[in-house]
Protein backbone atom coordinates (compact mmCIF):
# COMPACT_ATOMS: atom_id res chain seq x y z
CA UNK A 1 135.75 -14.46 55.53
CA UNK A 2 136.50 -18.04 55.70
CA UNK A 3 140.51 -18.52 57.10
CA UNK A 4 142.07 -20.42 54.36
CA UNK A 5 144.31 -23.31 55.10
CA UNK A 6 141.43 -24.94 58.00
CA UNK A 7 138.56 -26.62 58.37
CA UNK A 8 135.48 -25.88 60.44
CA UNK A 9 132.98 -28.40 62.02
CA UNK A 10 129.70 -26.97 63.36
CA UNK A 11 127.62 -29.43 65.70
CA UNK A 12 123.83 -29.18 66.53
CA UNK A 13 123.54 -30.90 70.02
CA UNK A 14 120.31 -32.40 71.23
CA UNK A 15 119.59 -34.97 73.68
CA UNK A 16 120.54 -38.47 72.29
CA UNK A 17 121.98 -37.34 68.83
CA UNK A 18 123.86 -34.51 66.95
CA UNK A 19 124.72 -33.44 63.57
CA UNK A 20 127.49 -32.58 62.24
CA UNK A 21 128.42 -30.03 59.18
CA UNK A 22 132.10 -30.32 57.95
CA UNK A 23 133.02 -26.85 56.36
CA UNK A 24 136.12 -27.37 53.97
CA UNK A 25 137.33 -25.65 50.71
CA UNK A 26 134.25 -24.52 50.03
CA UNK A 27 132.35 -27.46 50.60
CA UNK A 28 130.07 -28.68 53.08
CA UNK A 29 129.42 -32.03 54.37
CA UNK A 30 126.91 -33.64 56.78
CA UNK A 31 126.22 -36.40 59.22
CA UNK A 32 123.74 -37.77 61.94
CA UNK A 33 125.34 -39.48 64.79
CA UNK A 34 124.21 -40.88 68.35
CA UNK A 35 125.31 -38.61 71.24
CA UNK A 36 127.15 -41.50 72.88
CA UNK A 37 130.46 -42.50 72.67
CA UNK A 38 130.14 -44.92 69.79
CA UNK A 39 128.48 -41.94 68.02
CA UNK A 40 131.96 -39.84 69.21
CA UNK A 41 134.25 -42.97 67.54
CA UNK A 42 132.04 -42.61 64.19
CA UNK A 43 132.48 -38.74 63.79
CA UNK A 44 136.04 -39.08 64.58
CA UNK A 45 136.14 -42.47 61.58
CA UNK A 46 134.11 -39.77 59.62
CA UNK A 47 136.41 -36.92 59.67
CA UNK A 48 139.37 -38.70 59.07
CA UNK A 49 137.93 -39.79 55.53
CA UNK A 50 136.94 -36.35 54.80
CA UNK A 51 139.64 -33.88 56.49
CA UNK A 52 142.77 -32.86 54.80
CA UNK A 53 143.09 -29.65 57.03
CA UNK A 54 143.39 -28.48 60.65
CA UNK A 55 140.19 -28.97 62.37
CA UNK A 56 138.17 -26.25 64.68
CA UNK A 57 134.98 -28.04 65.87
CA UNK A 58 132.14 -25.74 67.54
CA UNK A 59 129.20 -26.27 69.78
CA UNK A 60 126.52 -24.60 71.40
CA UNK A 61 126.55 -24.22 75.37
CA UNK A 62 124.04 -26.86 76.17
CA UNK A 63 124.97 -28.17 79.83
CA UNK A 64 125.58 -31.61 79.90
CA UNK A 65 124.37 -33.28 76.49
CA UNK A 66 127.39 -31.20 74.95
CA UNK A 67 129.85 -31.40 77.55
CA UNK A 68 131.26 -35.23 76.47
CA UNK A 69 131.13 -34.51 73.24
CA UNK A 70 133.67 -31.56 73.54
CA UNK A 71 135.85 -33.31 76.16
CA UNK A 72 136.17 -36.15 73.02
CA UNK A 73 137.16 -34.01 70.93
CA UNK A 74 139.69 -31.71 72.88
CA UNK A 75 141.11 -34.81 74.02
CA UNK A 76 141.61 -36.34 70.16
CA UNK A 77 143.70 -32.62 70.04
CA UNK A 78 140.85 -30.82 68.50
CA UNK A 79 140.14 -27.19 68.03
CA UNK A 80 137.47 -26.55 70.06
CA UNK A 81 134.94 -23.32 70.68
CA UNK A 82 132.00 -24.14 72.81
CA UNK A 83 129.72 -20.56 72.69
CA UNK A 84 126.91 -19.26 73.95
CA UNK A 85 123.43 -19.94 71.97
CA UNK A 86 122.55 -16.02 71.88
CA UNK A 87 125.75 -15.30 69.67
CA UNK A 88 124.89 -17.94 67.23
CA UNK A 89 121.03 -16.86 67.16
CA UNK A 90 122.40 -13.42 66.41
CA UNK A 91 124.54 -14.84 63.76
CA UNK A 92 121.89 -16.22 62.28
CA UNK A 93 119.30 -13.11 61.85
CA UNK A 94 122.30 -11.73 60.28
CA UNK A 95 122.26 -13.78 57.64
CA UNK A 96 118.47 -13.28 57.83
CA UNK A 97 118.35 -17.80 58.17
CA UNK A 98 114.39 -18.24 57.20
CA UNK A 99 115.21 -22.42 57.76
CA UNK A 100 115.65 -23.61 61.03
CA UNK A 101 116.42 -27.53 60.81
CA UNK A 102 119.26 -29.91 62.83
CA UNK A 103 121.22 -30.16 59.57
CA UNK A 104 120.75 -25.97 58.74
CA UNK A 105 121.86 -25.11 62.66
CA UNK A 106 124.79 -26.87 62.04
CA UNK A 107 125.67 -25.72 59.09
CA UNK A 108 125.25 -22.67 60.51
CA UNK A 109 127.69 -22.83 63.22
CA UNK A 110 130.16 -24.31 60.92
CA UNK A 111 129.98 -21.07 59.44
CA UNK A 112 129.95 -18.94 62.59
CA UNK A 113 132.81 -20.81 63.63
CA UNK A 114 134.91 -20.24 60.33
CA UNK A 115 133.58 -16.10 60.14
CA UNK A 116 133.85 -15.18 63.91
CA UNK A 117 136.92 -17.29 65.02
CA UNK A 118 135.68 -17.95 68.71
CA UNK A 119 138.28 -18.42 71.63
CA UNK A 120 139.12 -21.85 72.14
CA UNK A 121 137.61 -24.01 75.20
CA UNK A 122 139.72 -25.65 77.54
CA UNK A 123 137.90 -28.38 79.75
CA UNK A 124 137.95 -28.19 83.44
CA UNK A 125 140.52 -30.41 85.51
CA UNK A 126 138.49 -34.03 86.13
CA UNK A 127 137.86 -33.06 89.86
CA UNK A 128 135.81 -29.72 88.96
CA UNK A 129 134.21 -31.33 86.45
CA UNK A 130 133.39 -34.29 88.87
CA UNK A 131 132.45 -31.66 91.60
CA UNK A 132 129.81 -30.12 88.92
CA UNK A 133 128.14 -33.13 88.18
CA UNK A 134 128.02 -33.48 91.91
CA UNK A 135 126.27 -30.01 93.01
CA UNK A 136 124.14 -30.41 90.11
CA UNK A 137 122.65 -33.30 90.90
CA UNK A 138 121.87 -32.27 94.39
CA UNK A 139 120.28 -29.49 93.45
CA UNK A 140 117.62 -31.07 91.02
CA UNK A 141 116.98 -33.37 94.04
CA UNK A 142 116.51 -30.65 96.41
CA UNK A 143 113.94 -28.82 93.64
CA UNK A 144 111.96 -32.23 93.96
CA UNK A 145 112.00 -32.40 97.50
CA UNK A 146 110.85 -28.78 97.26
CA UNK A 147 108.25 -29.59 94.93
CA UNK A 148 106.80 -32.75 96.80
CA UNK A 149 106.54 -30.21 99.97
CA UNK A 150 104.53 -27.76 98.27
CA UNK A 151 102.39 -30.58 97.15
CA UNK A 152 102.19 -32.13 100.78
CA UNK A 153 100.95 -28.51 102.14
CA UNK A 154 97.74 -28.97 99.78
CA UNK A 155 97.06 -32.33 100.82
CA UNK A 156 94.76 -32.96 104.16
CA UNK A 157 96.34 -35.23 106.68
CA UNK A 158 94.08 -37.97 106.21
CA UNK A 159 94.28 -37.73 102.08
CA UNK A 160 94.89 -40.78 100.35
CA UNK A 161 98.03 -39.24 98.63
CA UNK A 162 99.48 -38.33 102.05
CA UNK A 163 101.61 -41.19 103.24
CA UNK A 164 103.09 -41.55 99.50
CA UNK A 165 104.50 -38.14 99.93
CA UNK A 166 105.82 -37.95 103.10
CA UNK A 167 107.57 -41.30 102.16
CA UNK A 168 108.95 -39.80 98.87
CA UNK A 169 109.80 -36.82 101.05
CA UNK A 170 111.59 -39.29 103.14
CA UNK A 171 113.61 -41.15 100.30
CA UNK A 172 114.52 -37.64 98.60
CA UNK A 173 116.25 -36.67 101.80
CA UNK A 174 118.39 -39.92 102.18
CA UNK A 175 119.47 -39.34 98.67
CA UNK A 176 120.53 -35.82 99.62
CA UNK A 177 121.82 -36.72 102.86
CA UNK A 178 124.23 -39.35 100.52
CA UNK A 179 124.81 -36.78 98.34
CA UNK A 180 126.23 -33.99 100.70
CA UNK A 181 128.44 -36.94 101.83
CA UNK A 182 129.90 -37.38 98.75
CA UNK A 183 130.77 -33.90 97.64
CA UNK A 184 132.48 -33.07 101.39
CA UNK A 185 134.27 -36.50 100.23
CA UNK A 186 135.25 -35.75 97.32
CA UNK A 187 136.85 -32.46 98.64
CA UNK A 188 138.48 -34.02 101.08
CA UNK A 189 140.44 -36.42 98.28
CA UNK A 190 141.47 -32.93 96.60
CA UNK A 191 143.47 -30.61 98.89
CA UNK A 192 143.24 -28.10 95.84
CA UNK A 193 139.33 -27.91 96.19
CA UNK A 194 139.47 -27.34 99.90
CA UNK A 195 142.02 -24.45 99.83
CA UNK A 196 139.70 -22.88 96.86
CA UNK A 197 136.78 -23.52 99.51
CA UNK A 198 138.28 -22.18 102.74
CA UNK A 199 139.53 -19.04 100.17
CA UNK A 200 136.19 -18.10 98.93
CA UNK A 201 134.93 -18.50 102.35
CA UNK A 202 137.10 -16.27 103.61
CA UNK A 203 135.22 -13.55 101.79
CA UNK A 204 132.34 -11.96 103.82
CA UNK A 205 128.98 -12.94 102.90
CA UNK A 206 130.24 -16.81 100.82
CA UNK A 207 129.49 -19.40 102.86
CA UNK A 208 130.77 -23.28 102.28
CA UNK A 209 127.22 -23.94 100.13
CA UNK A 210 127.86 -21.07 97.79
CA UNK A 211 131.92 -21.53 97.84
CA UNK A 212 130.93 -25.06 96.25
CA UNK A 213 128.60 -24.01 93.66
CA UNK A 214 130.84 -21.17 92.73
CA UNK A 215 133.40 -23.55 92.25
CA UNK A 216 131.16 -26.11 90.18
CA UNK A 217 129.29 -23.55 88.03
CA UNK A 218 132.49 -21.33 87.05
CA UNK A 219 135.12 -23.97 86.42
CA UNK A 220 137.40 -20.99 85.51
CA UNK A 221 137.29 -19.12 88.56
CA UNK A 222 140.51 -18.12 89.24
CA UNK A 223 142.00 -18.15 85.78
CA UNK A 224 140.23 -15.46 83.64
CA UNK A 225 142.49 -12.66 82.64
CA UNK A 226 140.35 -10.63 84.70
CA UNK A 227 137.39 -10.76 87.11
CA UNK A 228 135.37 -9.05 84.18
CA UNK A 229 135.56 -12.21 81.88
CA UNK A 230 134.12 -13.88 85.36
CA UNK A 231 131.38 -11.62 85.37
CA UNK A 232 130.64 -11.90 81.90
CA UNK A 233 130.36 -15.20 81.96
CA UNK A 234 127.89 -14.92 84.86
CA UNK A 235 125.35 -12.65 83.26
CA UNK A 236 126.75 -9.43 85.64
CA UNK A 237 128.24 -7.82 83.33
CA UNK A 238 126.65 -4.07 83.21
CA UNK A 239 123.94 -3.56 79.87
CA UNK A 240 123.52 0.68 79.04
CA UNK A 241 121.03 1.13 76.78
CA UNK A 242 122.00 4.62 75.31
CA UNK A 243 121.18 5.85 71.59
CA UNK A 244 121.79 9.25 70.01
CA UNK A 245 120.17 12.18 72.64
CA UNK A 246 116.82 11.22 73.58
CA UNK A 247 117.46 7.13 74.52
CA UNK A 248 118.61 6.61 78.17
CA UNK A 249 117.27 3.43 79.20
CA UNK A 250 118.17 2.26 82.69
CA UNK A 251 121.51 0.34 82.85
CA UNK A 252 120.72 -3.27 83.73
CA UNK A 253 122.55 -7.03 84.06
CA UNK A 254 123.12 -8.44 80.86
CA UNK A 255 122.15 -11.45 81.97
CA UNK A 256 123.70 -13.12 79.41
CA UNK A 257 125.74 -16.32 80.76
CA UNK A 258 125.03 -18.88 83.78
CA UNK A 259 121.49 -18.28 85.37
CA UNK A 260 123.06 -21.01 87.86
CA UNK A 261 125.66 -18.75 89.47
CA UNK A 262 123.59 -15.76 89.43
CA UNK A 263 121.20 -17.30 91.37
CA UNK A 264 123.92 -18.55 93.86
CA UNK A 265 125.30 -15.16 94.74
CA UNK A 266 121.49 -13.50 94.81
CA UNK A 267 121.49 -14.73 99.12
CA UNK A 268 125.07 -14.34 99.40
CA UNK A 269 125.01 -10.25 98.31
CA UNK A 270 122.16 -9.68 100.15
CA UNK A 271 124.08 -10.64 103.49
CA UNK A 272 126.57 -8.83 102.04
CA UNK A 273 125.28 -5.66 101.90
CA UNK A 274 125.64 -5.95 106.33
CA UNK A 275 128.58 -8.39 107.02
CA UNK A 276 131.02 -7.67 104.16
CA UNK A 277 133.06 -4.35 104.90
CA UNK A 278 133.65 -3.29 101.29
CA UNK A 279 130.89 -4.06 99.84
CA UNK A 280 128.85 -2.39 102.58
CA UNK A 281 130.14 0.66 102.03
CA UNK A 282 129.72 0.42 98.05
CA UNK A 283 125.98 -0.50 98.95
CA UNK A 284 125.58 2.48 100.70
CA UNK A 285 127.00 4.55 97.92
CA UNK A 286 124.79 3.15 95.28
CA UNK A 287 121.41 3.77 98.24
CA UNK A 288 122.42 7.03 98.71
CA UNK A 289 122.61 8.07 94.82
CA UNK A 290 119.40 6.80 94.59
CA UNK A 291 120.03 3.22 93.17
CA UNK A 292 116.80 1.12 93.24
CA UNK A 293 117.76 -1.85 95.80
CA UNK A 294 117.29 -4.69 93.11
CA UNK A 295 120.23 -2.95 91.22
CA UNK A 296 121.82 -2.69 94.34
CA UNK A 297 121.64 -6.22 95.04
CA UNK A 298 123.02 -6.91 91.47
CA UNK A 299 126.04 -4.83 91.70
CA UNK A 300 126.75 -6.46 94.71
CA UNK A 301 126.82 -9.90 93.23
CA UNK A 302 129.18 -9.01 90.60
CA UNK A 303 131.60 -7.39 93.22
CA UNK A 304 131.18 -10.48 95.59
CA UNK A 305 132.11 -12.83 92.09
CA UNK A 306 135.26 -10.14 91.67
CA UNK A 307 136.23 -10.93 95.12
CA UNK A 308 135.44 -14.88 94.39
CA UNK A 309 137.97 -14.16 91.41
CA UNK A 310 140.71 -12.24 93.18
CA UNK A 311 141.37 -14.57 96.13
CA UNK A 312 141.34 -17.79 94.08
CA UNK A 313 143.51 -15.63 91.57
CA UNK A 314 146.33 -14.82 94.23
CA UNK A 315 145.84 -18.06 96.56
CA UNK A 316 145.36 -15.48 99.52
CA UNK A 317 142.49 -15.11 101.61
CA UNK A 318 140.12 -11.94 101.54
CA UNK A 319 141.51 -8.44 103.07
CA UNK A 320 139.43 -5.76 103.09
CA UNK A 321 142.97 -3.46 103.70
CA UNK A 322 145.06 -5.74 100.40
CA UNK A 323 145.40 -2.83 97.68
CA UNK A 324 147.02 -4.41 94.13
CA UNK A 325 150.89 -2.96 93.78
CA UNK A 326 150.48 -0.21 91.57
């Protein structure tokens, strides 16, 4: 049920444009913008002709083509959900949507947002932010230095196509070399960011490569409620699959959140599972009960982001001895 008294703006993100349903009294209203920051100024000379109630805006989680838009409009004091694109896909068989069009999806949200009342966003301080657009820039050019290697091991030494990949090779590596500059830089101009660093590195198995990336991909780290929400937004949260007597599926990761920070703890837990004392001994537990190692490894990366959580949460380093005051 619609909450009376607001209004409720869905927007469909793509790559250079977006569109925009306004939800209000009833009514719907739409719009086609450019996904630049004249587009921004034109939604915002939009909705002032058409709002005469509080605003809640929300957007898909779509990495960086949604990001600016959201930062506009928190900054403009907007209402602002930003959710992940499973729960509106669910929201939509729901309503059993047979139209799937820009102008229906957001429509759609609009009325997700005004039904299911999502939490509120809050933007990351400038310097994470900064830091994110940082790591993930180095890691795209490290997955095309990666790539141009594979393609140099099929290539004979004396093939034409040779010398134009070693050079690229060459230039990809500068441009990383720059790169790694920058971001030990840019912590260095933020004392905050290097005591969040040394912290998570004071946790067995988190080196100053994953400390970063934890700190880029999970802006929030730190300032959840509880390491759960950190989990969950991960994808390590635990999925049963249990129905009436005879269903028992295997419990697995949901796997539901960032791909990008799973796949930074996936090395870390595996070292883990030998140089961290807790989790060690957790590892073992799970072996000796006859948990495949895969599963193993899993639990152990949702542990290691709990740990992540904790010390950044209390400003102290890791102790494998520190019990919470009861």
């Amino acid at each position: 049920m619609t909450t009376l008294g607001s209004a409720y703006l869905g927007l469909d993100i793509a790559k250079a444009t977006f569109d925009a349903a306004l939800l209000q009294d009833q009514r719907t209203y739409h719009r086609h913008f450019a996904n630049t920051q004249d587009g921004f100024a034109q939604l915002q000379t939009w909705l002032r002709a058409h709002l005469t109630l509080p605003l809640h805006a929300c957007l898909e989680a779509t990495g960086c083509y949604g990001e600016p838009l959201a930062l506009f409009l928190h900054q403009q004091g907007v209402a602002v959900s930003v959710v992940n694109p499973l729960r509106i896909k669910a929201f939509a068989q729901s309503e059993l949507a047979r139209n799937k069009t820009d102008k229906a999806d957001a429509a759609l949200i609009a009325r997700f947002c005004a039904t299911q009342r999502p939490p509120l966003w809050t933007p990351p301080p400038p310097e994470r932010r900064q830091l994110q657009a940082l790591v993930r820039r180095l890691q795209s050019l490290e997955a095309m230095r990666q790539q141009e290697r594979n393609r140099q091991d099929l290539e004979a030494a004396d093939s034409l196509l040779a010398a134009g990949l070693a050079e690229h090779v060459a230039h990809l590596e500068r441009q990383i070399a720059t790169l790694q500059r920058q971001i030990q830089s840019h912590l260095q101009a933020h004392s905050s960011l290097c005591r969040q660093v040394e912290l998570l590195q004071s946790i067995p198995g988190i080196g100053q490569k994953t400390a970063i990336r934890l700190l880029a991909e999970v802006p929030l780290l730190g300032q959840y409620r509880s390491a759960r929400q950190a989990a969950a937004y991960a994808g390590l949260s635990p999925r049963r699959r249990e129905s009436g007597s005879s269903v028992r599926g295997k419990t697995r990761l949901s796997k539901v959140g960032n791909a990008a920070v799973r796949r930074a703890l996936y090395l870390p837990a595996v070292v883990a599972m030998r140089a961290n004392p807790l989790l060690r001994e957790f590892a073992q537990r799970l072996l000796l009960a006859g948990k495949p190692k895969m599963a193993v490894v899993g639990a152990l990366m949702r542990k290691l982001l709990h740990q992540a959580h904790g010390v950044l949460k209390h400003n102290r380093p890791f102790d494998p001895n520190y019990a919470p005051a009861t």
